[in-house]
Structures are given as C-alpha cells and as structure tokens.
N, C-alpha and C. Protein backbone atom coordinates (compact mmCIF):
# COMPACT_ATOMS: atom_id res chain seq x y z
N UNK A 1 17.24 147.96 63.12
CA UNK A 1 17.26 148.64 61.82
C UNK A 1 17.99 147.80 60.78
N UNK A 2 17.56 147.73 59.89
CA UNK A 2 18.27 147.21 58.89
C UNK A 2 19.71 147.41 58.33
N UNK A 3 20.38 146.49 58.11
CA UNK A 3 21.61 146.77 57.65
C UNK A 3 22.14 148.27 56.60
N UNK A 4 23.08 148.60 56.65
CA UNK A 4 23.14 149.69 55.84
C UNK A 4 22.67 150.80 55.51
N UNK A 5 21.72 150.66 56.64
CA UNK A 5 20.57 151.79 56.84
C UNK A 5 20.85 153.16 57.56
N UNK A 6 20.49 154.32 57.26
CA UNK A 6 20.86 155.14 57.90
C UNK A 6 20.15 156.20 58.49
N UNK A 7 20.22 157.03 59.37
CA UNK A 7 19.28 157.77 60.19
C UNK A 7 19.74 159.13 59.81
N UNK A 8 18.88 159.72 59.58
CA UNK A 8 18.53 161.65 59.21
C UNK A 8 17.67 162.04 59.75
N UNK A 9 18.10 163.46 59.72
CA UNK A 9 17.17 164.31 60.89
C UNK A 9 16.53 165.54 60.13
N UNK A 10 15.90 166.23 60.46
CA UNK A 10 15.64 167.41 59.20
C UNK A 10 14.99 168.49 60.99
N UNK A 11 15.50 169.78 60.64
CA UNK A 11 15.14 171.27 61.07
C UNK A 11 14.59 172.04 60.18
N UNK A 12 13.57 172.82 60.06
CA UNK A 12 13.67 173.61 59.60
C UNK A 12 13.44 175.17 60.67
N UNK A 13 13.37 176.49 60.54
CA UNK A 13 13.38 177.05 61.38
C UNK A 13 12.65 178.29 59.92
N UNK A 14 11.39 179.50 60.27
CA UNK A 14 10.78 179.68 59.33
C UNK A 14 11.73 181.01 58.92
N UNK A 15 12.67 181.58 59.22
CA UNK A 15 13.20 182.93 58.97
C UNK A 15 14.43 182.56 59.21
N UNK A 16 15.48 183.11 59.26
CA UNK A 16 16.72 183.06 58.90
C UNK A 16 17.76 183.50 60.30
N UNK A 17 16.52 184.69 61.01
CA UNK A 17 16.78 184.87 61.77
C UNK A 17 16.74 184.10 63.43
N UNK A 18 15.53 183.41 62.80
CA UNK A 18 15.01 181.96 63.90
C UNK A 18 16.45 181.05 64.21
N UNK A 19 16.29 180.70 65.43
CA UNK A 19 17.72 179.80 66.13
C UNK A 19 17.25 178.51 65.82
N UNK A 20 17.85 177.17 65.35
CA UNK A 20 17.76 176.04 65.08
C UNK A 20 18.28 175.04 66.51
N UNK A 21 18.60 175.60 67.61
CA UNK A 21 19.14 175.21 68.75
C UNK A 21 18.70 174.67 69.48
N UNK A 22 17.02 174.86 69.36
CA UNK A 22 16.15 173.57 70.32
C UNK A 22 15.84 172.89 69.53
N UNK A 23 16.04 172.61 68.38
CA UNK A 23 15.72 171.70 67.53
C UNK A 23 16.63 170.70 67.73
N UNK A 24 17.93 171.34 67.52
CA UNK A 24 19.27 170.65 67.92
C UNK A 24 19.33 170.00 68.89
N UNK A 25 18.99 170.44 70.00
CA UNK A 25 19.15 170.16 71.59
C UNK A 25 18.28 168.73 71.50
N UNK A 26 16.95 169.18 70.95
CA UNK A 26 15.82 167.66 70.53
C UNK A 26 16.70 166.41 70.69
N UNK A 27 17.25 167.06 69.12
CA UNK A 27 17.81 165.89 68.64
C UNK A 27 19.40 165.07 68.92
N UNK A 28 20.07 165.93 69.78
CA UNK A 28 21.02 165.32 70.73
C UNK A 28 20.39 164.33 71.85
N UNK A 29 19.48 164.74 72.63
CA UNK A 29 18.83 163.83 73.26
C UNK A 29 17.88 163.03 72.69
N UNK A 30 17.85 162.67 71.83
CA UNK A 30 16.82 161.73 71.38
C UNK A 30 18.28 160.64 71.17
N UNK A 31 19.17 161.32 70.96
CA UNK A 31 20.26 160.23 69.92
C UNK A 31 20.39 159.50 71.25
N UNK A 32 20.95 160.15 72.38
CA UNK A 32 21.70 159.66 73.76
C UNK A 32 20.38 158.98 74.08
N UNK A 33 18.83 159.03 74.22
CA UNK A 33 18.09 158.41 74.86
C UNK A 33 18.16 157.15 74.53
N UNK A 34 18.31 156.91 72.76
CA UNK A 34 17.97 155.64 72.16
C UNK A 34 19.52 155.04 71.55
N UNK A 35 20.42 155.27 72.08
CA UNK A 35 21.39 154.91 71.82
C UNK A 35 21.84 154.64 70.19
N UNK A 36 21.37 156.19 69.82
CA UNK A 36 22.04 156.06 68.23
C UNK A 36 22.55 157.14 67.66
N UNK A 37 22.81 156.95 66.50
CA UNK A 37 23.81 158.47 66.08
C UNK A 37 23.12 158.81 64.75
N UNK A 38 22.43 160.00 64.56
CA UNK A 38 22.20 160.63 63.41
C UNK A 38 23.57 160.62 62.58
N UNK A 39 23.04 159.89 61.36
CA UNK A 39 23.87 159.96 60.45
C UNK A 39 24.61 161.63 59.87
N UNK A 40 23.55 162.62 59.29
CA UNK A 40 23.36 163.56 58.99
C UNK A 40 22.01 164.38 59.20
N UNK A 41 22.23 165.68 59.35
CA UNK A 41 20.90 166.75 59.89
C UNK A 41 20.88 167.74 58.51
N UNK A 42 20.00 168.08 58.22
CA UNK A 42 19.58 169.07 56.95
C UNK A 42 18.77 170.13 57.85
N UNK A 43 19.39 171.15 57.59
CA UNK A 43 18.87 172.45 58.42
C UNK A 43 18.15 173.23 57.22
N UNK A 44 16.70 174.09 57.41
CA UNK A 44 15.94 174.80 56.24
C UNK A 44 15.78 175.99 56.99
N UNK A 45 16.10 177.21 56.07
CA UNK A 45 15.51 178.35 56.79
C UNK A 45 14.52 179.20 55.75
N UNK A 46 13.52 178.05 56.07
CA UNK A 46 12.47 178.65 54.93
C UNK A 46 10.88 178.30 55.86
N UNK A 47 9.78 179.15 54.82
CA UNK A 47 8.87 179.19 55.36
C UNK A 47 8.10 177.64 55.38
N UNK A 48 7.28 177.20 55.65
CA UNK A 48 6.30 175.73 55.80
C UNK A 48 5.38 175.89 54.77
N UNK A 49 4.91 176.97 54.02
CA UNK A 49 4.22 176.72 53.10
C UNK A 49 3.98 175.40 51.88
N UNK A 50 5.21 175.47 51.69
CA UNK A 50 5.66 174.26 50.70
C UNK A 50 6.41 173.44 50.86
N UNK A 51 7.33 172.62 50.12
CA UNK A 51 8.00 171.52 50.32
C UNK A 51 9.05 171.88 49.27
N UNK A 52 9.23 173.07 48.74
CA UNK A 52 10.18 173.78 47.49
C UNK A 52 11.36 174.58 48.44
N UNK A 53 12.02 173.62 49.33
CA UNK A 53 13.49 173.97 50.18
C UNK A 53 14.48 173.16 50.12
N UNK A 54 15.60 173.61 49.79
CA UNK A 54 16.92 173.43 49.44
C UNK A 54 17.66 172.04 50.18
N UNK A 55 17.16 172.32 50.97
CA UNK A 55 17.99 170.83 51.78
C UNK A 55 16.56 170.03 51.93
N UNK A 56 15.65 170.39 51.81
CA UNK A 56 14.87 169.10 52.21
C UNK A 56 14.72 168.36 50.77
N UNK A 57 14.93 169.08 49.44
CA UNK A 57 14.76 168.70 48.33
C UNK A 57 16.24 167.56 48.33
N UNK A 58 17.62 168.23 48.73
CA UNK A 58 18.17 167.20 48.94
C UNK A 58 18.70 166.40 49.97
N UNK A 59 17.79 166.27 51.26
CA UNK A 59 17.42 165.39 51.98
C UNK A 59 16.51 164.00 51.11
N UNK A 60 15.87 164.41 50.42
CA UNK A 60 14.89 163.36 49.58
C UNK A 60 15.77 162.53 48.43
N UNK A 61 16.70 163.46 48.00
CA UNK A 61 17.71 162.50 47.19
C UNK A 61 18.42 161.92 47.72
N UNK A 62 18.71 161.88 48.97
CA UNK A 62 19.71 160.62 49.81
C UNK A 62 19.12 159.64 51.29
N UNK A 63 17.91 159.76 50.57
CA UNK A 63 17.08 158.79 51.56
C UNK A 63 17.04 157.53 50.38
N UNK A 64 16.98 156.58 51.72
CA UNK A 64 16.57 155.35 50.67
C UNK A 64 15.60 154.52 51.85
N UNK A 65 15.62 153.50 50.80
CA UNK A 65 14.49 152.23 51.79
C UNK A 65 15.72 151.53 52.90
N UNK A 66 14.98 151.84 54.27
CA UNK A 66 15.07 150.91 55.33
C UNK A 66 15.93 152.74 55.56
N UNK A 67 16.19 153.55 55.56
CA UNK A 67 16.62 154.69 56.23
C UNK A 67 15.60 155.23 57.27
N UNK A 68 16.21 156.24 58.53
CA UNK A 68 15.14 156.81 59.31
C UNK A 68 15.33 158.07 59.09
N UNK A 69 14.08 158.93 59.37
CA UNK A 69 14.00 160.07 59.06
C UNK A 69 13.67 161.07 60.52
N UNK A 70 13.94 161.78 61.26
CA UNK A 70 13.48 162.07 62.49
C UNK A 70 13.64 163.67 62.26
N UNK A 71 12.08 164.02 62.69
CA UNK A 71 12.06 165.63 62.90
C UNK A 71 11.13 165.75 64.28
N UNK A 72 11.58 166.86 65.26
CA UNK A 72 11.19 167.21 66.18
C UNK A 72 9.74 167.13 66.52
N UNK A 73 9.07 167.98 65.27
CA UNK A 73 7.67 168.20 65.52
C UNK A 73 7.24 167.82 64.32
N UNK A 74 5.91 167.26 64.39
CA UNK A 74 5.18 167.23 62.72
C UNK A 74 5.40 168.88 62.21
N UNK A 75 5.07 170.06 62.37
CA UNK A 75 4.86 171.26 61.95
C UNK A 75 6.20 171.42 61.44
N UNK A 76 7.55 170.35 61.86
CA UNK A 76 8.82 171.24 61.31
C UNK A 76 8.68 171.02 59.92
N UNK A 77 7.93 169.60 59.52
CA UNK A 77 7.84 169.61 58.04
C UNK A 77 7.35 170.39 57.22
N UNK A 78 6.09 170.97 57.53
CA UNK A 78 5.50 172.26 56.64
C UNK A 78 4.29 172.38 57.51
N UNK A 79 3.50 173.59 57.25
CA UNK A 79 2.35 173.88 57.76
C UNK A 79 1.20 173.91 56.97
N UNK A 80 1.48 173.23 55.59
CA UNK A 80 -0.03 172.65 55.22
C UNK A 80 -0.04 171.12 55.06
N UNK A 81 -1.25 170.51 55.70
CA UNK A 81 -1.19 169.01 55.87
C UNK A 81 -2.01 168.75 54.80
N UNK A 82 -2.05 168.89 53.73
CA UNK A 82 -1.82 168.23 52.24
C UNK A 82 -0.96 168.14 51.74
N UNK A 83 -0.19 168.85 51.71
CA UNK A 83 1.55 169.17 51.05
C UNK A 83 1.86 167.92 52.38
N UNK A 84 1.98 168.18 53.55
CA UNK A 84 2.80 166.85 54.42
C UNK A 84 1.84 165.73 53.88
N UNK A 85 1.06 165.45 53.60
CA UNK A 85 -0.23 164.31 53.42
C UNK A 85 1.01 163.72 52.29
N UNK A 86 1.16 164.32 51.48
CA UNK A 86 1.56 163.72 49.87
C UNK A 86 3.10 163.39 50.25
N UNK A 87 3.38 164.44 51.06
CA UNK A 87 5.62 163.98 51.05
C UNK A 87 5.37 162.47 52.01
N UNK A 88 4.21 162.71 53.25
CA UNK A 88 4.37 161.25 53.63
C UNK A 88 3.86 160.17 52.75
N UNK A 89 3.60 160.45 52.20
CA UNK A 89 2.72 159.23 51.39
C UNK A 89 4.42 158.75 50.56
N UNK A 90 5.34 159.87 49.86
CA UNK A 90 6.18 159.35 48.67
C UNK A 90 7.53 158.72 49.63
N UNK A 91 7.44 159.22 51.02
CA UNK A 91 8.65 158.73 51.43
C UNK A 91 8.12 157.26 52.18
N UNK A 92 6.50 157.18 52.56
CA UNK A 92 6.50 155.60 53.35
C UNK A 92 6.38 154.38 51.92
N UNK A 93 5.89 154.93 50.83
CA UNK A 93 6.21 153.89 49.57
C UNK A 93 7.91 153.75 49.10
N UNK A 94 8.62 154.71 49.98
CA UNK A 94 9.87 154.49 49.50
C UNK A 94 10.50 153.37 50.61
N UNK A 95 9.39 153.44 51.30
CA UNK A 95 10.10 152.38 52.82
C UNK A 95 11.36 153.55 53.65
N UNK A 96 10.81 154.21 53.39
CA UNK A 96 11.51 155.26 54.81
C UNK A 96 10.51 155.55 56.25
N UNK A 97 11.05 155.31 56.92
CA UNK A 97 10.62 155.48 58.53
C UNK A 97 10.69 156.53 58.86
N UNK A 98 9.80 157.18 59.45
CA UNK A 98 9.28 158.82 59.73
C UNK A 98 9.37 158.28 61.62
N UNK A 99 10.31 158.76 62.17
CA UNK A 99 10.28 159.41 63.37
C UNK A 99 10.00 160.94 63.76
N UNK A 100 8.61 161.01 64.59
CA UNK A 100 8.13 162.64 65.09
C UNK A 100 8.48 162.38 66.91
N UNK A 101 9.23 163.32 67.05
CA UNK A 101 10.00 163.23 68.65
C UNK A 101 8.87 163.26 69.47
N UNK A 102 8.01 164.18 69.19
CA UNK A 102 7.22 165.13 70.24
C UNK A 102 5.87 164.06 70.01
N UNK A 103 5.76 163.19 69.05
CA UNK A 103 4.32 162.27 69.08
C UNK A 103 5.01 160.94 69.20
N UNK A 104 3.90 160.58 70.81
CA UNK A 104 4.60 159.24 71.46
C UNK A 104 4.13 158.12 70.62
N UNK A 105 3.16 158.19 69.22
CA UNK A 105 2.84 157.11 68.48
C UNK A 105 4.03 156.75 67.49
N UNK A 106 4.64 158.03 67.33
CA UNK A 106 5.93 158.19 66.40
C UNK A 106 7.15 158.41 67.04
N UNK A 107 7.27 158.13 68.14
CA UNK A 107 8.91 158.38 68.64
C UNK A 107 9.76 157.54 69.04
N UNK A 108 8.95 155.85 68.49
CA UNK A 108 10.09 154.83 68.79
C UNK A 108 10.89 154.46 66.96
N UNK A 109 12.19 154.52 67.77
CA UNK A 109 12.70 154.34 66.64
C UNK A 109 13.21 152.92 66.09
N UNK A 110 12.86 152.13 67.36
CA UNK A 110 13.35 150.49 66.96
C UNK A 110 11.77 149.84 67.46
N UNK A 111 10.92 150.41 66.80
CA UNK A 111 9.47 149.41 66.46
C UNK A 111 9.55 148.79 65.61
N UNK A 112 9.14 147.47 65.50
CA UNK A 112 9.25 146.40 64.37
C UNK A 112 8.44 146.87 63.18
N UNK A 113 8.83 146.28 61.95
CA UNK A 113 8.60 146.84 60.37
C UNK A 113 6.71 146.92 60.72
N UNK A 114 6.19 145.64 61.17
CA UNK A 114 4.89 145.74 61.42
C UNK A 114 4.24 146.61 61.99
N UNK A 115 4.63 146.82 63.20
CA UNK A 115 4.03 147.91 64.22
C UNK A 115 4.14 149.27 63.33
N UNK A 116 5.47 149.78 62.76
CA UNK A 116 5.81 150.63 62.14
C UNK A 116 4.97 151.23 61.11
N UNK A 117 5.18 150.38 60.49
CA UNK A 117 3.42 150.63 59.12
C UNK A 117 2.61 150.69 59.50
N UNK A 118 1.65 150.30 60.56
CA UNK A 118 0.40 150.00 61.36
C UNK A 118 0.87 151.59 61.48
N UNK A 119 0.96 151.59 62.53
CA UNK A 119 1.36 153.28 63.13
C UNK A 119 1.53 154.35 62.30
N UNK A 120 2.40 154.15 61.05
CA UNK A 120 2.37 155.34 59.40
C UNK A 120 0.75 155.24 58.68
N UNK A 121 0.66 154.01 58.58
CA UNK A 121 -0.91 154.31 57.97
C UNK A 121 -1.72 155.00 58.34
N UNK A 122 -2.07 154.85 59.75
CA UNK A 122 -2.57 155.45 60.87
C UNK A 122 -2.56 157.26 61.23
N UNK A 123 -1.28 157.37 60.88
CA UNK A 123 -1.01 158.74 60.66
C UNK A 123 -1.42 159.21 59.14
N UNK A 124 -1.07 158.25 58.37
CA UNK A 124 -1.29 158.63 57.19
C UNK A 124 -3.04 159.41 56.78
N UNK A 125 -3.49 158.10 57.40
CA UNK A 125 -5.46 158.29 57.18
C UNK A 125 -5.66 159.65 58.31
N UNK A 126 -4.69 160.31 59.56
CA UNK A 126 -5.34 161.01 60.41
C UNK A 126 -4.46 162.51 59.62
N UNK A 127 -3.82 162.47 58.95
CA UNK A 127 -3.49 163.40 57.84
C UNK A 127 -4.49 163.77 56.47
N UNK A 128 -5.04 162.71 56.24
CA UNK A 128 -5.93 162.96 55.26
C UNK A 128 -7.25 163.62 55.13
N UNK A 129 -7.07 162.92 56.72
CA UNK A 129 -8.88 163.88 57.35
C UNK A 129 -8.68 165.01 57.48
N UNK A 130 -7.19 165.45 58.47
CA UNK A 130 -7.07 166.70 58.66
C UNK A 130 -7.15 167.92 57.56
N UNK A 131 -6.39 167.31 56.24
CA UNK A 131 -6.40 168.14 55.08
C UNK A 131 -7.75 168.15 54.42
N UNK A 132 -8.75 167.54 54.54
CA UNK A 132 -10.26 168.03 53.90
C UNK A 132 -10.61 168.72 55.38
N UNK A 133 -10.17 168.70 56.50
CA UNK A 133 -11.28 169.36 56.92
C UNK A 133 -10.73 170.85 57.31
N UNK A 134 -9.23 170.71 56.70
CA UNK A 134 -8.53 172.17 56.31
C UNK A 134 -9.54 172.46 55.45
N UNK A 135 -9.33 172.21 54.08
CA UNK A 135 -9.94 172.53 53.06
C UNK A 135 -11.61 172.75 52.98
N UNK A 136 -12.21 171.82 53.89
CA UNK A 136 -14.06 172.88 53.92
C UNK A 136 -14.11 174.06 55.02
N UNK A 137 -13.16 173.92 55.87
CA UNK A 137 -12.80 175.49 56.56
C UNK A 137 -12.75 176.27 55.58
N UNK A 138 -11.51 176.55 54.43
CA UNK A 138 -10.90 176.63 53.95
C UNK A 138 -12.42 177.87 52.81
N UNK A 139 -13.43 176.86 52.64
CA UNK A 139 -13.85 176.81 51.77
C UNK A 139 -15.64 177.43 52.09
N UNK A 140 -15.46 177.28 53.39
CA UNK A 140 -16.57 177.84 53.51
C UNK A 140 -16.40 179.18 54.19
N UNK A 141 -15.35 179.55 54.69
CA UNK A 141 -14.32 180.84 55.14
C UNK A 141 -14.41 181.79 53.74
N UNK A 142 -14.08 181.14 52.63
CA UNK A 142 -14.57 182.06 51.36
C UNK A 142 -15.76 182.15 50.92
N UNK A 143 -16.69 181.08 51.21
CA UNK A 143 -18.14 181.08 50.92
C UNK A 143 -18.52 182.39 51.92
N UNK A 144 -18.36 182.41 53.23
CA UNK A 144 -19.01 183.47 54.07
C UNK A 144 -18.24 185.09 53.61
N UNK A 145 -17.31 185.04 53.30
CA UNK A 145 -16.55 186.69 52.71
C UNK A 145 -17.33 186.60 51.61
N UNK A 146 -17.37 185.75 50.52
CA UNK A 146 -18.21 186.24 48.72
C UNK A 146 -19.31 186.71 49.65
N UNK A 147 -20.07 185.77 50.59
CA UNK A 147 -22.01 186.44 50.61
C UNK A 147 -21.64 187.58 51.69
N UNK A 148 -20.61 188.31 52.06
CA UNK A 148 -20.55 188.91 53.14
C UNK A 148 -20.21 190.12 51.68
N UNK A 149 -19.95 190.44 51.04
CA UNK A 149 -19.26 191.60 49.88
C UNK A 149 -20.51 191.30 49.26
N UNK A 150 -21.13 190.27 48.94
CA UNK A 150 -22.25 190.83 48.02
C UNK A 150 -23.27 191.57 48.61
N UNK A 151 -23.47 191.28 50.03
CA UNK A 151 -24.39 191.75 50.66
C UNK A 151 -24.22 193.22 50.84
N UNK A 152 -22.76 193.81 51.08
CA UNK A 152 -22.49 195.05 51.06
C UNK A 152 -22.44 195.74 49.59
N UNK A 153 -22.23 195.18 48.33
CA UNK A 153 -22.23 195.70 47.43
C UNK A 153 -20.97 195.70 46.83
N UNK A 154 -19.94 194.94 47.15
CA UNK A 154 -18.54 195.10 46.53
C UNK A 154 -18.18 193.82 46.18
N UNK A 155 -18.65 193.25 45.98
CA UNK A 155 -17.99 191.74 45.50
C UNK A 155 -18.55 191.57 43.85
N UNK A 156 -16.53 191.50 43.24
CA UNK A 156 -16.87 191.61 41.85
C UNK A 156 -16.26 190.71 41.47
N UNK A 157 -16.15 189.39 41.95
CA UNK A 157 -15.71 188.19 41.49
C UNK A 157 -14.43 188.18 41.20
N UNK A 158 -13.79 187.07 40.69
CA UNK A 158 -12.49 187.10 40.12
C UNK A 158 -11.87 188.36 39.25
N UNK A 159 -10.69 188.29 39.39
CA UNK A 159 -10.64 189.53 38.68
C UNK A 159 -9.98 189.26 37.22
N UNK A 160 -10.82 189.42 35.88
CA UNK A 160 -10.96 189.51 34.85
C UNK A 160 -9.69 189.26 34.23
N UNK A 161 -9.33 188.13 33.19
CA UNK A 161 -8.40 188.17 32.73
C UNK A 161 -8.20 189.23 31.49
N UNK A 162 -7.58 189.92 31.05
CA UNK A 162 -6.80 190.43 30.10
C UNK A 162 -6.66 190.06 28.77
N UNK A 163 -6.59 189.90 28.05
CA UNK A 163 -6.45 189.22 26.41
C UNK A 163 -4.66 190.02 26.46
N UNK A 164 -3.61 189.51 26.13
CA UNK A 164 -2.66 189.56 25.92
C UNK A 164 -2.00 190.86 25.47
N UNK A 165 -2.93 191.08 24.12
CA UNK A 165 -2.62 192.35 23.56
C UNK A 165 -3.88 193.19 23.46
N UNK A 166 -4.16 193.23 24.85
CA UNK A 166 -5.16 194.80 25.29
C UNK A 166 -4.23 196.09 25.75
N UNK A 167 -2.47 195.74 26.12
CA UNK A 167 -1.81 196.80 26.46
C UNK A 167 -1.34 197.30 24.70
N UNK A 168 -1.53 196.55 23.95
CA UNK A 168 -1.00 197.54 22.62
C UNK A 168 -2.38 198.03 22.34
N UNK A 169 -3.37 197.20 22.59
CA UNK A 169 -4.84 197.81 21.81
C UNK A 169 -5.53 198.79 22.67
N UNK A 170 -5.17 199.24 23.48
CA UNK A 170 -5.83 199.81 24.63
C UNK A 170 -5.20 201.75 24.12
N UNK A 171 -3.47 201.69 24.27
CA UNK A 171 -3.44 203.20 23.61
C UNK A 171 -4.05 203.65 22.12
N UNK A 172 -3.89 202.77 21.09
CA UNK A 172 -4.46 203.36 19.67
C UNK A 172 -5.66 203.30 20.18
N UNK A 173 -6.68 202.56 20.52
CA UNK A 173 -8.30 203.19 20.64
C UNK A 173 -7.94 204.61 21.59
N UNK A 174 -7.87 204.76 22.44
CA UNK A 174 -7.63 206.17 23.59
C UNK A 174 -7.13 206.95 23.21
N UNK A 175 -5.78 207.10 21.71
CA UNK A 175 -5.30 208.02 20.91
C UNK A 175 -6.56 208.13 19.62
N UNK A 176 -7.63 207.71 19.58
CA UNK A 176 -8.11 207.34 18.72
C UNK A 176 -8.34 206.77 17.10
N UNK A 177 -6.89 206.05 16.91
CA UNK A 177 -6.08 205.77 16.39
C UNK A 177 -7.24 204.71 15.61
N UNK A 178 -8.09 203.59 16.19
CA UNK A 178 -9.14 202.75 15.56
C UNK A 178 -10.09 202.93 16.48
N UNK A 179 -10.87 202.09 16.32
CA UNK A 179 -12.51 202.55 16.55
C UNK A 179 -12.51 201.55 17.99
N UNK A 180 -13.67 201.55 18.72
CA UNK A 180 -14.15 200.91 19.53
C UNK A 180 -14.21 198.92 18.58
N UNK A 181 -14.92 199.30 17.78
CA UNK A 181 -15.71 198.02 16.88
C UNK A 181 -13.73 197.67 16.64
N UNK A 182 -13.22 198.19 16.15
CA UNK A 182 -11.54 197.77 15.63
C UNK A 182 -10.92 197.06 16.72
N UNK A 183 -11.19 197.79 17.64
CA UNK A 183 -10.25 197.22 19.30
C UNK A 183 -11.60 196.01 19.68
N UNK A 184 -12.44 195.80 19.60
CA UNK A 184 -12.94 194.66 20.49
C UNK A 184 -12.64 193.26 19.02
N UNK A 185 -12.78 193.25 17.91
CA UNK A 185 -12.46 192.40 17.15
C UNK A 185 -10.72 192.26 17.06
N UNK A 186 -9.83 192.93 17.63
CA UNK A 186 -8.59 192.63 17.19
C UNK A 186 -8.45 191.99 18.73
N UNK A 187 -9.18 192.21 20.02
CA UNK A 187 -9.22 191.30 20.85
C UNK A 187 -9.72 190.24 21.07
N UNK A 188 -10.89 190.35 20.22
CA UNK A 188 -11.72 189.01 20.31
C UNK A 188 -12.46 188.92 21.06
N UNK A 189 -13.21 190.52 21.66
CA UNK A 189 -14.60 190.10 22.94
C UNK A 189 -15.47 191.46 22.77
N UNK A 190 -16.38 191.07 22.81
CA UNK A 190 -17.67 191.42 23.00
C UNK A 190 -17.49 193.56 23.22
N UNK A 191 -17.67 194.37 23.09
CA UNK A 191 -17.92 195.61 23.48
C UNK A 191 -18.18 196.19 24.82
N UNK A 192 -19.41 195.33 25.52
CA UNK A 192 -19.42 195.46 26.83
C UNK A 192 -18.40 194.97 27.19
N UNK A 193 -17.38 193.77 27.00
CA UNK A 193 -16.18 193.38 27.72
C UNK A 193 -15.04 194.36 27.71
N UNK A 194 -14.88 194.86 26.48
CA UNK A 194 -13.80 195.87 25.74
C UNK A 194 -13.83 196.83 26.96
N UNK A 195 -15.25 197.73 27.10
CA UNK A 195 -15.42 198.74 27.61
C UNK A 195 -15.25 198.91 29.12
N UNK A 196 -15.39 197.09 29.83
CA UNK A 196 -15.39 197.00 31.50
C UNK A 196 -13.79 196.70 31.49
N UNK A 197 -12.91 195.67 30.47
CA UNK A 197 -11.32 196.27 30.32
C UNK A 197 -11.15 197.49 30.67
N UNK A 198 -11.52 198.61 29.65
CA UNK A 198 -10.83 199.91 30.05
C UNK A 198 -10.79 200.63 31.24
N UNK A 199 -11.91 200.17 32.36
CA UNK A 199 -12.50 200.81 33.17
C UNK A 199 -11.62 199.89 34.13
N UNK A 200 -11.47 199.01 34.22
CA UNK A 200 -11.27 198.51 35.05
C UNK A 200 -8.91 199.04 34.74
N UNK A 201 -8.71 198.76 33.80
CA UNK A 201 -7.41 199.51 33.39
C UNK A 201 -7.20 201.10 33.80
N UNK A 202 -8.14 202.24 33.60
CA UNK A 202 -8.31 203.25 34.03
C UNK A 202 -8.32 203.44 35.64
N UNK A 203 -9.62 202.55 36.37
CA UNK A 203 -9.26 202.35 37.49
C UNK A 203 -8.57 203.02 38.73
C-alpha cells in the first residue's frame, strides 16, 4: 500500500434496530487474516435505497487517493446498482481501492495497482449491465401493470398535475362566486380540464 495511505471500513445495517456485529466480526477477521489494522469504521443505520447517509457522506470526505475502502458485502453499500454503479465510478477516479470481503475477485487487499484496476473495471462494466438490466425489468414490470389496468378498465395514467392556484379557484366557482368560463381562464386550461380537476378534487 502506499505510503500514508489508509484503510476504512464502512457497515451499514438497514434499521436501527439491526445488530452491526457480524459485520464487525467480518471485519476483525479480515484485519487478523491480512495482517492489517483498519484505520477507522463508519457505521449507517439507514436504508440502501440511496447514498444520502450520514457517515457514508462523511466517509467520502476523508478518503483520499491510494486509501482502502473495505465493506463486507457489495449490498452493504446500497441496494440499487446504479446508485453503487456511480459511487464506484467517483471513488475508483479518486484512486481509492474498494475491498468486498465476501467477493474472492475483491478481497485481496495487497493486489498490485495493475491487477487492482483490471479487477475494478471489471466490476465496474459487471455493475453497469446489472443496472440496465434492473432497469428493463424495471420497465417492462410497468409496461405489463399499464396493459394489465387498461385491460380491466382502471388505468388513468399519471395523475394530473394541479395549476397552483386551483385550491383558491376551486371554492369561489363552488360558492358560485365566478363562473365556470372565470375559473378555467384564471387557471389557464381548457373547461374539460377545469371540470376533470374538480372531479378528480371532489373524488
């Protein structure tokens, strides 16, 4: 490892109530296997959705180039592999080293700079596939529900934005305060729109 370089570990665990202890346990034996010492561990007790958690946000401010990074499982990072696609992408241009315990392509921690990149790219491109072929799941999973509701008769598309001030224009027309023609020009749409607003507001 490079001089001055330092090794971090990251947990996250998805509830608060979840134990961080085999994570821990991981990463005690990984240290004793390879004869090294985690510098510091950043523990998250947040969900995988995103990458918007407290210590991993500042885990990312005290990484630098030639540092290692070691988490148990790929999944401790998050559970969508576009969101991991993009954090690996900003931390291997930062020249940080991604150790994954549990993947034997990723669990040496003194592989040479070469092998190292060979092996991140590698992950990198088998992350990228994974996230499009999330995403035409993703995508044809909603294609089959829209033709599955139209076919029954209930599929009414997105649901309709609002014009801003339809909650002030909405009581004076209903008190009859202005006209139908008054309320669709002080909103700016059409009559049939005015009228599927109210209905859909009534509701």
């Amino acid at each position: 490892m490079p001089e001055n370089s330092l090794i971090f570990a990251y947990i996250r665990v998805s509830t608060k109530e979840q134990n961080a202890e085999r994570q821990l346990v991981a990463l005690k034996e990984y240290e004793v296997a390879n004869n090294i010492k985690i510098d510091r561990i950043f523990i998250d007790k947040a969900s995988g959705r995103n990458f918007n958690r407290p210590e991993w946000i500042k885990l990312k401010n005290v990484l630098r180039k030639g540092d290692t990074l070691i988490v148990k499982e790929l999944d401790r990072l998050g559970r969508n592999t576009q969101e991991i696609k993009n954090e690996w992408a900003e931390l291997k241009a930062q020249g940080v080293k991604i150790v994954i315990i549990n993947m034997p392509l990723l669990s040496k921690i003194d592989s040479g700079d070469a092998e190292s990149n060979l092996i991140q790219s590698i992950v990198f491109e088998l992350l990228a596939y994974m996230a499009e072929k999330e995403n035409e799941v993703r995508r044809a999973r909603q294609a089959e529900g829209i033709a599955a509701a139209k076919k029954r008769g209930v599929y009414q598309g997105r649901p309709r934005k609002k014009p801003d001030n339809f909650i002030d224009i909405y009581p004076l027309w209903k008190n009859k305060k202005i006209t139908a023609t008054q309320a669709c020009k002080a909103l700016n749409v059409s009559r049939p729109t005015f009228y599927k607003l109210v209905k859909e507001l009534e509701k």
